[in-house]
C-alpha atoms as a PDB file:
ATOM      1  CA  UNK A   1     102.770  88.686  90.103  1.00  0.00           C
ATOM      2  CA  UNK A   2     101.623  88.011  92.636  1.00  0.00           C
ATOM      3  CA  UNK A   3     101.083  92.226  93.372  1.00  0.00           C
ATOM      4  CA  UNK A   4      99.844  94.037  96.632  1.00  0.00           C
ATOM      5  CA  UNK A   5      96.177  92.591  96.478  1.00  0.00           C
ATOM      6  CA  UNK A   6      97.139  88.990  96.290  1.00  0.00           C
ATOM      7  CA  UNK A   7      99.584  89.147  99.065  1.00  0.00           C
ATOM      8  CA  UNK A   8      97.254  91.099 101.409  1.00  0.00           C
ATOM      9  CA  UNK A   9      94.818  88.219 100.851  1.00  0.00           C
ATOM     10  CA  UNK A  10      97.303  85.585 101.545  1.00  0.00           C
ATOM     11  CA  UNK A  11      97.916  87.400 104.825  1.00  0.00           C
ATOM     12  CA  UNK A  12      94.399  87.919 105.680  1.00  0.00           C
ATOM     13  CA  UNK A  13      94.095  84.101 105.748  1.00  0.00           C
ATOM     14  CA  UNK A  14      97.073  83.214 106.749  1.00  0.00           C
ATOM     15  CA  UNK A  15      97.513  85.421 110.503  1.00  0.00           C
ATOM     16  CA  UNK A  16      94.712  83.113 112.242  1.00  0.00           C
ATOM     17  CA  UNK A  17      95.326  79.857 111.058  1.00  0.00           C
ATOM     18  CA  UNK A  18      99.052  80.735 111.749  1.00  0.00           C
ATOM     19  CA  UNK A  19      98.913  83.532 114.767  1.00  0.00           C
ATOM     20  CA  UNK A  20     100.436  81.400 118.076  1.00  0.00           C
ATOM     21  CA  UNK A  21     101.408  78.318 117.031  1.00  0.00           C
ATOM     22  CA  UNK A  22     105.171  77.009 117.307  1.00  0.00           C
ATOM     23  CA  UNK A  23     107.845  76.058 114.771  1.00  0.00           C
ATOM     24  CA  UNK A  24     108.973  72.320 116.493  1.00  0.00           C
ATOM     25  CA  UNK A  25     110.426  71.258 112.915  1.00  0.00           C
ATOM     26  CA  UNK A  26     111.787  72.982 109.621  1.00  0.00           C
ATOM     27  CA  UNK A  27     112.701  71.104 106.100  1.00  0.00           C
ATOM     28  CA  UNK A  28     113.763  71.815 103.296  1.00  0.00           C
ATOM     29  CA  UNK A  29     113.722  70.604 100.187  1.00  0.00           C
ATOM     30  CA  UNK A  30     116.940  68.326  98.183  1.00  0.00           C
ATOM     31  CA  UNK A  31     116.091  70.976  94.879  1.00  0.00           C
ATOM     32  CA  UNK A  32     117.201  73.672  97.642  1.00  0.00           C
ATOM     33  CA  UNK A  33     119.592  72.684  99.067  1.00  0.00           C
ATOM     34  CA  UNK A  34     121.172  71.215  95.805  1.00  0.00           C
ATOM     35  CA  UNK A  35     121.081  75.185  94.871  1.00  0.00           C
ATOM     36  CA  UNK A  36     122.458  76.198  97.785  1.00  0.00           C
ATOM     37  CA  UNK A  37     125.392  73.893  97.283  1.00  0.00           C
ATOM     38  CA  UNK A  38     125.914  75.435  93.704  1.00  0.00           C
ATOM     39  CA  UNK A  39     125.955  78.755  95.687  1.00  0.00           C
ATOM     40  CA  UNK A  40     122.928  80.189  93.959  1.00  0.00           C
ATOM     41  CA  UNK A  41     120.516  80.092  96.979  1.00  0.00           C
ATOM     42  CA  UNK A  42     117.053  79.502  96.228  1.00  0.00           C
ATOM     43  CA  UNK A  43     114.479  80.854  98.179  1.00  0.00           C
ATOM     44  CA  UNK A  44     116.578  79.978 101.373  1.00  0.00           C
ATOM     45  CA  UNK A  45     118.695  83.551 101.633  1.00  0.00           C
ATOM     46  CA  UNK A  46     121.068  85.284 103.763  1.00  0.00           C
ATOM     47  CA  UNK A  47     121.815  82.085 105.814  1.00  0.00           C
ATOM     48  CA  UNK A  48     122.799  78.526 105.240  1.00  0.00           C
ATOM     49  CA  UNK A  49     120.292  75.857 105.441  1.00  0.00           C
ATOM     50  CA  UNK A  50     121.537  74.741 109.055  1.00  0.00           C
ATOM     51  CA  UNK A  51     121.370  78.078 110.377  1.00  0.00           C
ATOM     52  CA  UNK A  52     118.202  78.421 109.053  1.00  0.00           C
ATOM     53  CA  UNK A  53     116.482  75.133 110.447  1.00  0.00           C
ATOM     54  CA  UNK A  54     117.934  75.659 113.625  1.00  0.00           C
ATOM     55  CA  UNK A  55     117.601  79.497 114.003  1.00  0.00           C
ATOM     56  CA  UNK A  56     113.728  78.667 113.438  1.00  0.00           C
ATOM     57  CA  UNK A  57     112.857  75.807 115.244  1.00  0.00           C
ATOM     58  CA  UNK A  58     111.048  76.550 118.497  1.00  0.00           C
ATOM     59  CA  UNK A  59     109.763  79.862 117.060  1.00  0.00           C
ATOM     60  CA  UNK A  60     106.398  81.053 118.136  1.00  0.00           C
ATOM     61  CA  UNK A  61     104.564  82.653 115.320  1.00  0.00           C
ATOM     62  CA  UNK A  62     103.199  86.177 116.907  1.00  0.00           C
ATOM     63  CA  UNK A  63     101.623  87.915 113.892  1.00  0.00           C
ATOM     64  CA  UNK A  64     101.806  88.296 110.242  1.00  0.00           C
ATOM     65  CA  UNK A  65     101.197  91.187 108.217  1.00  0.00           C
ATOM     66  CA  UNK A  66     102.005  92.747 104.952  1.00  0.00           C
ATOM     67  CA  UNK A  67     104.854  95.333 103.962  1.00  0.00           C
ATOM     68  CA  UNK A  68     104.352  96.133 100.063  1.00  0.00           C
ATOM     69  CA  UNK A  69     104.435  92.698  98.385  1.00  0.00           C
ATOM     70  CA  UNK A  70     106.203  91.271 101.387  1.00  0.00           C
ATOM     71  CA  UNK A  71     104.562  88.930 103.893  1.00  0.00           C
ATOM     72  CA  UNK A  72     106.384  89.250 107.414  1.00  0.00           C
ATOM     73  CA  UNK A  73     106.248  86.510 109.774  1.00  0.00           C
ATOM     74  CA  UNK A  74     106.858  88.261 113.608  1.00  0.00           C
ATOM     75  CA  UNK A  75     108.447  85.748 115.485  1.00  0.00           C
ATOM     76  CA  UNK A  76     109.908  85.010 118.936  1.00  0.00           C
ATOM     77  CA  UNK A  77     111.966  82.571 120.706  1.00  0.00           C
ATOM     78  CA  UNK A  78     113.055  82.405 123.986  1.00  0.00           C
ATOM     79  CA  UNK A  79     112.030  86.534 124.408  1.00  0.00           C
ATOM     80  CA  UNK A  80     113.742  87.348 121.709  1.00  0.00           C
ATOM     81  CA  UNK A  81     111.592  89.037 118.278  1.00  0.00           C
ATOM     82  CA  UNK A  82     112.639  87.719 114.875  1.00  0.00           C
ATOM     83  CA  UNK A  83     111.765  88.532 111.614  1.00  0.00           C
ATOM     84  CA  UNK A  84     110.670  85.945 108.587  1.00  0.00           C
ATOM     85  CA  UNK A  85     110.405  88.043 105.533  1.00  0.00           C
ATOM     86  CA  UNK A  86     108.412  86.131 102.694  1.00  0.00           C
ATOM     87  CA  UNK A  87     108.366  87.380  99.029  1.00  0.00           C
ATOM     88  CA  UNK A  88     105.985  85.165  96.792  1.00  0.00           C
ATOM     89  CA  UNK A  89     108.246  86.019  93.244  1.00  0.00           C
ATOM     90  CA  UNK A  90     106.381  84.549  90.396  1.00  0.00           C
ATOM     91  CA  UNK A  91     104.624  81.393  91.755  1.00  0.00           C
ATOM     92  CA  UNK A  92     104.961  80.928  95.609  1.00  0.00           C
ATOM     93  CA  UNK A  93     102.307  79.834  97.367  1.00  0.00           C
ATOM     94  CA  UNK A  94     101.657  79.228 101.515  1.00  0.00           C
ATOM     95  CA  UNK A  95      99.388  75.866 102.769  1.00  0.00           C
ATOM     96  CA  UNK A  96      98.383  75.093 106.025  1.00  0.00           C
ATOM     97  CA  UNK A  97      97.706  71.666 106.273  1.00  0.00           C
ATOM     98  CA  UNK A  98      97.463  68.417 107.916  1.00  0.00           C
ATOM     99  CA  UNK A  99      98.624  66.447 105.554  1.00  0.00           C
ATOM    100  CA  UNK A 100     100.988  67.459 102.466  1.00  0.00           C
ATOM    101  CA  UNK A 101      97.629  65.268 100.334  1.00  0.00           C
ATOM    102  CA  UNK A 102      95.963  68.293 100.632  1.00  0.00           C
ATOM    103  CA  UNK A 103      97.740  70.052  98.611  1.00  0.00           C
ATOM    104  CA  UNK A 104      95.803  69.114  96.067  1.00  0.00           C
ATOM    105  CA  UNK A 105      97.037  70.999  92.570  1.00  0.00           C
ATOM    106  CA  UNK A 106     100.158  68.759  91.634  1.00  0.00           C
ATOM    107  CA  UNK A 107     102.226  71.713  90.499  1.00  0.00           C
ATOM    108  CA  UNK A 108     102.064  72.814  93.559  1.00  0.00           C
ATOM    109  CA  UNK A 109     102.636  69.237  95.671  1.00  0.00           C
ATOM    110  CA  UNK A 110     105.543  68.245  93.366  1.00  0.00           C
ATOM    111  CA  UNK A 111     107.014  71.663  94.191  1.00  0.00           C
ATOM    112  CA  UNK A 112     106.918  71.926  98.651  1.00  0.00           C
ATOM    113  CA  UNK A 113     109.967  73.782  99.133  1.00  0.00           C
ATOM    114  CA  UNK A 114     110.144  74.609 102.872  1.00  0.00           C
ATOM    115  CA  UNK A 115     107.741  72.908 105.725  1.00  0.00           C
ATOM    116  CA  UNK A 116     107.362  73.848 108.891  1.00  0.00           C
ATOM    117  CA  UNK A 117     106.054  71.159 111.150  1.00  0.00           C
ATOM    118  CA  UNK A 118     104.440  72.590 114.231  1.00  0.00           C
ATOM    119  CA  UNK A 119     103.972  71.614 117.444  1.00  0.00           C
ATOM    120  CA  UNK A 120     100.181  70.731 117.304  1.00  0.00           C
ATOM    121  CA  UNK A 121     101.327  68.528 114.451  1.00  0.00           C
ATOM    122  CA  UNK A 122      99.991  70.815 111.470  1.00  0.00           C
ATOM    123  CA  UNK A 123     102.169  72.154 108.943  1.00  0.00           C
ATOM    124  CA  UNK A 124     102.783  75.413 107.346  1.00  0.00           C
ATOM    125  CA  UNK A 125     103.917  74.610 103.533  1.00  0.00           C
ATOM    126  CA  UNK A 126     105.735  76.817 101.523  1.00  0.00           C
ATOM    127  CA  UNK A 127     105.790  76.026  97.385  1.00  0.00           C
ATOM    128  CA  UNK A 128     107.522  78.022  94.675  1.00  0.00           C
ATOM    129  CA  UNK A 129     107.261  76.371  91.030  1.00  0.00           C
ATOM    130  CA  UNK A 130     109.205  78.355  89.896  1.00  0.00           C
ATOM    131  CA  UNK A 131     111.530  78.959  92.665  1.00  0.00           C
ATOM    132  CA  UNK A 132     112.098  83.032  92.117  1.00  0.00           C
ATOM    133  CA  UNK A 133     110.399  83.864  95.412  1.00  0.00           C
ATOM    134  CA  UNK A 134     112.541  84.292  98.857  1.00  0.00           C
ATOM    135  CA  UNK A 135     112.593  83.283 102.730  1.00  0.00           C
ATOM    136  CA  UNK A 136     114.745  85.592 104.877  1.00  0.00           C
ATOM    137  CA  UNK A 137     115.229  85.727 108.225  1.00  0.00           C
ATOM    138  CA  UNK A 138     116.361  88.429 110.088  1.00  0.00           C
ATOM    139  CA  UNK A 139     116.514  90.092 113.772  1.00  0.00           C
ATOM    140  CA  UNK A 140     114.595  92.807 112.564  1.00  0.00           C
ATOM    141  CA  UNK A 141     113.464  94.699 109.218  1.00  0.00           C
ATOM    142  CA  UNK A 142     116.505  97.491 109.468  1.00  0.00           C
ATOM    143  CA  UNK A 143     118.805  94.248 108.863  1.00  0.00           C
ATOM    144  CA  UNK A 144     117.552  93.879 105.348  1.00  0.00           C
ATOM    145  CA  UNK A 145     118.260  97.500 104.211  1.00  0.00           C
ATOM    146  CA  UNK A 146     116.415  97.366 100.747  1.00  0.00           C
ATOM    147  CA  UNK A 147     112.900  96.896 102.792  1.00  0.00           C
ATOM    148  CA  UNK A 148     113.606 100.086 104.506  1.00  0.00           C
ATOM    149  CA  UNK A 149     113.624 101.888 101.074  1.00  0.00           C
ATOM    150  CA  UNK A 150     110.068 100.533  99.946  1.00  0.00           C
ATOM    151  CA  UNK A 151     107.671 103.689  99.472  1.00  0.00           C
ATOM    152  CA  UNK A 152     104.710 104.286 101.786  1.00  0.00           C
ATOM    153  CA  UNK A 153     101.651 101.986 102.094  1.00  0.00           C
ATOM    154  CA  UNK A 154      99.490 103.291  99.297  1.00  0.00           C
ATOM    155  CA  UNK A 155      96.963 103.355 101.634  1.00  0.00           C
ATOM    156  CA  UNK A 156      98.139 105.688 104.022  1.00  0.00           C
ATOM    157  CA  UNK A 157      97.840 109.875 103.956  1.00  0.00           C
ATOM    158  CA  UNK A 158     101.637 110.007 103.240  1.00  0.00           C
ATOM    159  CA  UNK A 159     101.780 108.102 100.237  1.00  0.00           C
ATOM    160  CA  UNK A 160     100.196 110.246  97.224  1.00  0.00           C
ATOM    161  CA  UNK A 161     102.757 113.119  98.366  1.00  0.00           C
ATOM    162  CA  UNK A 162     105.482 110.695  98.388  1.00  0.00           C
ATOM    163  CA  UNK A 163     104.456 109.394  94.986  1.00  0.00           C
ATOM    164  CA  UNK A 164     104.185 112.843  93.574  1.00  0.00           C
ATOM    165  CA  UNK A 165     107.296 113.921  95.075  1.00  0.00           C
ATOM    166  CA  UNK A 166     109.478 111.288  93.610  1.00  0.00           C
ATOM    167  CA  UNK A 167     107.605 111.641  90.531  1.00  0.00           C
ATOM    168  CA  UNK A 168     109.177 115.107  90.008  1.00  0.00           C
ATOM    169  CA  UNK A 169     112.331 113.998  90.545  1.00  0.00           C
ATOM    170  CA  UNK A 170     114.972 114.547  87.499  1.00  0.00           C
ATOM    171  CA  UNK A 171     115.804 110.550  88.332  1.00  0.00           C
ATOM    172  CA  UNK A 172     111.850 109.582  87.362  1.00  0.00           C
ATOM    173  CA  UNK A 173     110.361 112.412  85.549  1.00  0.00           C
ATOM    174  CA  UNK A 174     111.805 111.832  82.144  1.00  0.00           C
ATOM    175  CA  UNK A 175     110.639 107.957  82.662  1.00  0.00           C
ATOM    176  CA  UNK A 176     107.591 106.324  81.182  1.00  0.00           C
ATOM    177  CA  UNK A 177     104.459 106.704  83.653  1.00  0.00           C
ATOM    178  CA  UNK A 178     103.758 102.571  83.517  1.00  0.00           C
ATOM    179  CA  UNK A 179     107.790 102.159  84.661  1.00  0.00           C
ATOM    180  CA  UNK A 180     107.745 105.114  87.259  1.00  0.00           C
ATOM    181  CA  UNK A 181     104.466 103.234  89.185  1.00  0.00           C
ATOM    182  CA  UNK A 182     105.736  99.990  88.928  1.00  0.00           C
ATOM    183  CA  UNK A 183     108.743 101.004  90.981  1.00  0.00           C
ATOM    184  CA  UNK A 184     108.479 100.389  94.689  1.00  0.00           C
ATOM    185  CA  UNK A 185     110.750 102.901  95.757  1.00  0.00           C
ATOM    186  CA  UNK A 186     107.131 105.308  94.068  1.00  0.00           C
ATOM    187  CA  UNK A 187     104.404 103.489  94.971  1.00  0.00           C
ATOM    188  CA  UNK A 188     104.042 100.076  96.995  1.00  0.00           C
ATOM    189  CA  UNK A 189     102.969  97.224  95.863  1.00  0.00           C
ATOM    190  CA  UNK A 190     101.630  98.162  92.076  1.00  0.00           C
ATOM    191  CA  UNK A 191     102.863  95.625  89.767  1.00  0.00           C
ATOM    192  CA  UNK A 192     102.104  94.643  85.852  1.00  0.00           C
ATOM    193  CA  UNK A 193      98.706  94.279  86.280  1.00  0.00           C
ATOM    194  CA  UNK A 194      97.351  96.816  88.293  1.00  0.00           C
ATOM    195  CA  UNK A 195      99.403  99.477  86.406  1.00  0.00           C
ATOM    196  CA  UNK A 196      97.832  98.509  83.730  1.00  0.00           C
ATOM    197  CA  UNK A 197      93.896  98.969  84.800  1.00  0.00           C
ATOM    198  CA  UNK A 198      95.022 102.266  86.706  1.00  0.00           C
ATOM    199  CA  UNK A 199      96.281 104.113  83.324  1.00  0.00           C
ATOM    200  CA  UNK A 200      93.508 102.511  80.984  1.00  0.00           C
ATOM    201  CA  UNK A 201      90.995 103.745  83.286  1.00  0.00           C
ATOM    202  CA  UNK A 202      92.841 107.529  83.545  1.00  0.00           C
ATOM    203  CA  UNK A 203      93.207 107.267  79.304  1.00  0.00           C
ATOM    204  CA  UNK A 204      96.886 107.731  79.641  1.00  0.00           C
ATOM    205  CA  UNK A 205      99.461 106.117  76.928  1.00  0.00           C
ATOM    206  CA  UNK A 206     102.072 103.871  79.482  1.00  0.00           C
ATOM    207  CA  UNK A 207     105.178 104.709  77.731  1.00  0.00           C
ATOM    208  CA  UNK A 208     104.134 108.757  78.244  1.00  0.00           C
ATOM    209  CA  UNK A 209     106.948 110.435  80.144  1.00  0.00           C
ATOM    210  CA  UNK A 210     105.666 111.482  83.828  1.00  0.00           C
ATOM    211  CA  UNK A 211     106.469 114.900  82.995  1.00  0.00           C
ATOM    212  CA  UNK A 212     104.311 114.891  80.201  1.00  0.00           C
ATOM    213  CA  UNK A 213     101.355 114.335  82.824  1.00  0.00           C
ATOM    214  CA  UNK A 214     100.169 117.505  84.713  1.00  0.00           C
ATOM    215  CA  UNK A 215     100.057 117.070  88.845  1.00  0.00           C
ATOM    216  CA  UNK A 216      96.458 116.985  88.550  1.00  0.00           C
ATOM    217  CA  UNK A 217      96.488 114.318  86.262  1.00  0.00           C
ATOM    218  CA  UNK A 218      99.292 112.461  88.110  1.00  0.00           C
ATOM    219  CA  UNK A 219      96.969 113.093  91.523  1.00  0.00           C
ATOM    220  CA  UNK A 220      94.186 111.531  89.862  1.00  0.00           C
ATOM    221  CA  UNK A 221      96.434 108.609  88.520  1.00  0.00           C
ATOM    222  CA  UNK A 222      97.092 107.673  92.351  1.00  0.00           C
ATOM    223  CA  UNK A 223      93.614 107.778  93.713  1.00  0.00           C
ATOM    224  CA  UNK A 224      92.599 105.553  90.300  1.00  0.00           C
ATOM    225  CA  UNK A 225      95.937 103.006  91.864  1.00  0.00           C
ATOM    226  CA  UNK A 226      94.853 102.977  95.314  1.00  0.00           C
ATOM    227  CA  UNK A 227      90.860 101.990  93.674  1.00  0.00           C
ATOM    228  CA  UNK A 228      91.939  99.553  91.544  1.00  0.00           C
ATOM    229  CA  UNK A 229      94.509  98.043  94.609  1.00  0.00           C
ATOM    230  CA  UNK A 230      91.671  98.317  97.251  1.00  0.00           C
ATOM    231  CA  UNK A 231      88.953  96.605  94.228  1.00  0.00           C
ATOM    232  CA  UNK A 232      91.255  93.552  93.785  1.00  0.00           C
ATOM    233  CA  UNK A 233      91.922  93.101  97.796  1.00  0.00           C
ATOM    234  CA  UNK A 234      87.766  93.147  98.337  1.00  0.00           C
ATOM    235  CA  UNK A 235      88.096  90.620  95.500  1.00  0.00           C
ATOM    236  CA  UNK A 236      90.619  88.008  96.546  1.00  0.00           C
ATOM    237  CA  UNK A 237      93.057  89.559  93.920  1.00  0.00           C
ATOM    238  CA  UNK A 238      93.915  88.101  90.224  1.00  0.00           C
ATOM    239  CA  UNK A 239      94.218  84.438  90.346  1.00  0.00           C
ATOM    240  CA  UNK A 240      96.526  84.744  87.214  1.00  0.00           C
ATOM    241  CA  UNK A 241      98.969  82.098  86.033  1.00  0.00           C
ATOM    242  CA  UNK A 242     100.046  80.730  89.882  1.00  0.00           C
ATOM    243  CA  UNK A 243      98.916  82.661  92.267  1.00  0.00           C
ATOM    244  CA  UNK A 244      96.446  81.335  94.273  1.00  0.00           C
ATOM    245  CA  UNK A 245      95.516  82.354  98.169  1.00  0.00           C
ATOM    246  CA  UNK A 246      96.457  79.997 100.739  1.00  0.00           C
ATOM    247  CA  UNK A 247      95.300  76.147 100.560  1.00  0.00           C
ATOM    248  CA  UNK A 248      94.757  76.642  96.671  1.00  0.00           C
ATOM    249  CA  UNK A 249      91.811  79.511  97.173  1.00  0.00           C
ATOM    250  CA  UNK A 250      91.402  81.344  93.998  1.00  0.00           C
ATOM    251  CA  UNK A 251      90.656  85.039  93.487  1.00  0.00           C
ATOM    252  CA  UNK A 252      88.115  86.780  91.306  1.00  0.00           C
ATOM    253  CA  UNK A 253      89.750  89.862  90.188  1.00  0.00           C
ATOM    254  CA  UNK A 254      91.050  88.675  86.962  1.00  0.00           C
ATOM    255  CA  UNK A 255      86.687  88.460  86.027  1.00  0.00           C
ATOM    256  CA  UNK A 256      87.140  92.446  86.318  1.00  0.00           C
ATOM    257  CA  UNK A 257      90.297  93.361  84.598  1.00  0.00           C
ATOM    258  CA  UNK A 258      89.316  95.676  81.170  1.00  0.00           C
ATOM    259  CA  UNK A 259      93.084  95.934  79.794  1.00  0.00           C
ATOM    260  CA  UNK A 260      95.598  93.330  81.167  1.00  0.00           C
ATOM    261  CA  UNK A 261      95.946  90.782  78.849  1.00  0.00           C
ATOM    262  CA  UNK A 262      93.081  91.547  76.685  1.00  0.00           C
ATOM    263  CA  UNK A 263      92.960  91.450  72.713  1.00  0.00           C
ATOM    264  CA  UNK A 264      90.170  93.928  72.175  1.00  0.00           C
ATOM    265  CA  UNK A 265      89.761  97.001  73.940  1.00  0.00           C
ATOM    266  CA  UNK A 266      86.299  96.784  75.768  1.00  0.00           C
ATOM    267  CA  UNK A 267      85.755 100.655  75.613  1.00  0.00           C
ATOM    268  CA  UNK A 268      85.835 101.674  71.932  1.00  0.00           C
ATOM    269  CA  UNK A 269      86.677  97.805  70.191  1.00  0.00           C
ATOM    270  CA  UNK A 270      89.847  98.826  68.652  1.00  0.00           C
ATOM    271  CA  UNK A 271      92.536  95.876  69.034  1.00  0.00           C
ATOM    272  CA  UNK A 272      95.159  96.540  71.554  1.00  0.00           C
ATOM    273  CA  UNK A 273      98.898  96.644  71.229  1.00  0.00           C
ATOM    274  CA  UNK A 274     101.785  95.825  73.356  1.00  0.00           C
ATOM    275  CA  UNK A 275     105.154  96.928  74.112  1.00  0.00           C
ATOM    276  CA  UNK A 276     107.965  96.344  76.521  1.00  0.00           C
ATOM    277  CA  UNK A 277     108.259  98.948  79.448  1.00  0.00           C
ATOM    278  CA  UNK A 278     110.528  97.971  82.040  1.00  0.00           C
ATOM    279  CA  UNK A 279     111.133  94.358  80.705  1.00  0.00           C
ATOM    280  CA  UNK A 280     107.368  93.753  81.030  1.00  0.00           C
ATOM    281  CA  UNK A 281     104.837  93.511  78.528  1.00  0.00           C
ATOM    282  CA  UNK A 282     102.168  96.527  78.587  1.00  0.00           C
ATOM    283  CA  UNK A 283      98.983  96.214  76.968  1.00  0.00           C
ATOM    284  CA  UNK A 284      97.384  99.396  76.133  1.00  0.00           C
ATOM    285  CA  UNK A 285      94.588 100.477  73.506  1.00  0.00           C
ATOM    286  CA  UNK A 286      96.389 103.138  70.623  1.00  0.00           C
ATOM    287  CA  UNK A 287      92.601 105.116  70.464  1.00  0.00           C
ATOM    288  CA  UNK A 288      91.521 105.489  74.019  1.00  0.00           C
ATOM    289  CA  UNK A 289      95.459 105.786  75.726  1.00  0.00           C
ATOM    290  CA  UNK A 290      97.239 108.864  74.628  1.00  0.00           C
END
């Protein structure tokens, strides 16, 4: 958390209040670079703090888009393209103020991380409560090698052959199905929840192995992924825990879920049950999921 949907909304409101406007002043928290000093950098990674103000100050913000769960920040100074790669981890969160007041939630104003000060005098805030999300900035993607192994855009024609290819594979086909489309090296973007809703509404047991499912089945799987993934976006995602959109916007998709974190199983009324697949908790229903 956050997953695909709740990034691409972040992005969709974050590219034009962002798109054009220059970097004149970076800072970073004293929690940061406390960390960084005990060599465990926070947030802040691949550089040291100094580099990192400096390198970004008088940076033009181009564009942002999405990559999987990624938000990337296209950049340029002085010609010259750059690349600020944003991952939200467990509770970041982006603001684009005025004034740091309005951040209004607390837990999120008692936990500004990174600001960027720009030269029209707004600010673009960046808040992590829990500190496991990351800031790195590269030249360009192919400097970050693990981005370049992130599977196709589930929304794109290559991606369902991709995801059934690797699905075959001796590496993933003895796997559970819930681990296997959780992975982003399979599918892009499809986290805890979503996984979740995608094999409730296909009727399939998470811990089943994938080559327990026939490539009809497994077909059908995607297209239910890519629904549930395209539902959430149209809904401003699963404001869950954290996550919230940019300036403390909340989405609606948790209002929709049937499985994730539910007690009772809204199809037949049996009680769910849980168990760990891939360190994370999966809620399924034992009558309806086989």
């Amino acid at each position: 958390m956050p997953e695909l949907p709740e990034v691409e909304g972040v992005v969709r409101e974050l590219a034009p209040a962002s798109k054009g406007r220059t970097i004149s002043e970076v800072k970073v928290s004293d929690v940061i670079r406390s960390s960084k000093e005990l060599g465990k950098e926070a947030i802040v990674k691949g550089k040291t703090l100094d580099d990192f103000i400096e390198e970004l100050s008088q940076m033009t913000i181009m564009d942002i888009t999405r990559r999987s769960k990624y938000i990337y920040f296209h950049l340029k100074k002085e010609g010259q393209p750059h690349l600020l790669v944003s991952h939200l981890g467990m509770s970041g969160a982006w603001f684009v103020v005025d004034s740091l007041d309005e951040v209004t939630e607390r837990k999120f104003r008692n936990h500004i991380h990174v600001i960027f000060t720009m030269d029209d005098g707004g600010m673009l805030v960046y808040s992590d409560i829990r500190r496991f999300g990351e800031l790195r900035l590269l030249g360009k993607e192919e400097d970050y090698s693990p981005l370049l192994k992130m599977a196709p855009e589930p929304f794109s024609k290559e991606a369902i052959d991709h995801f059934l290819t690797m699905a075959s594979t001796p590496k993933y086909a003895r796997k559970p199905i819930k681990e296997v489309i959780m992975d982003g090296h399979i599918i892009s973007g499809c986290g805890n929840i979503y996984a979740t809703e995608a094999l409730f509404r296909m009727n399939i047991h998470p811990n089943r192995t994938t080559e327990r499912i026939s490539e009809k089945r497994k077909k059908e799987l995607f297209e239910v992924i890519v629904e549930v993934l395209q539902e959430s976006i149209d809904a401003g995602g699963s404001s869950i825990s954290d996550y919230r959109n940019i300036n403390g916007e909340a989405g609606t998709m948790q209002t929709r879920l049937k499985m994730y974190g539910k007690k009772v199983c809204g199809q037949c009324g049996s009680s769910t049950k849980s168990l760990k697949i891939a360190g994370r908790t999966s809620v399924y229903c034992p009558k309806c999921q086989r």
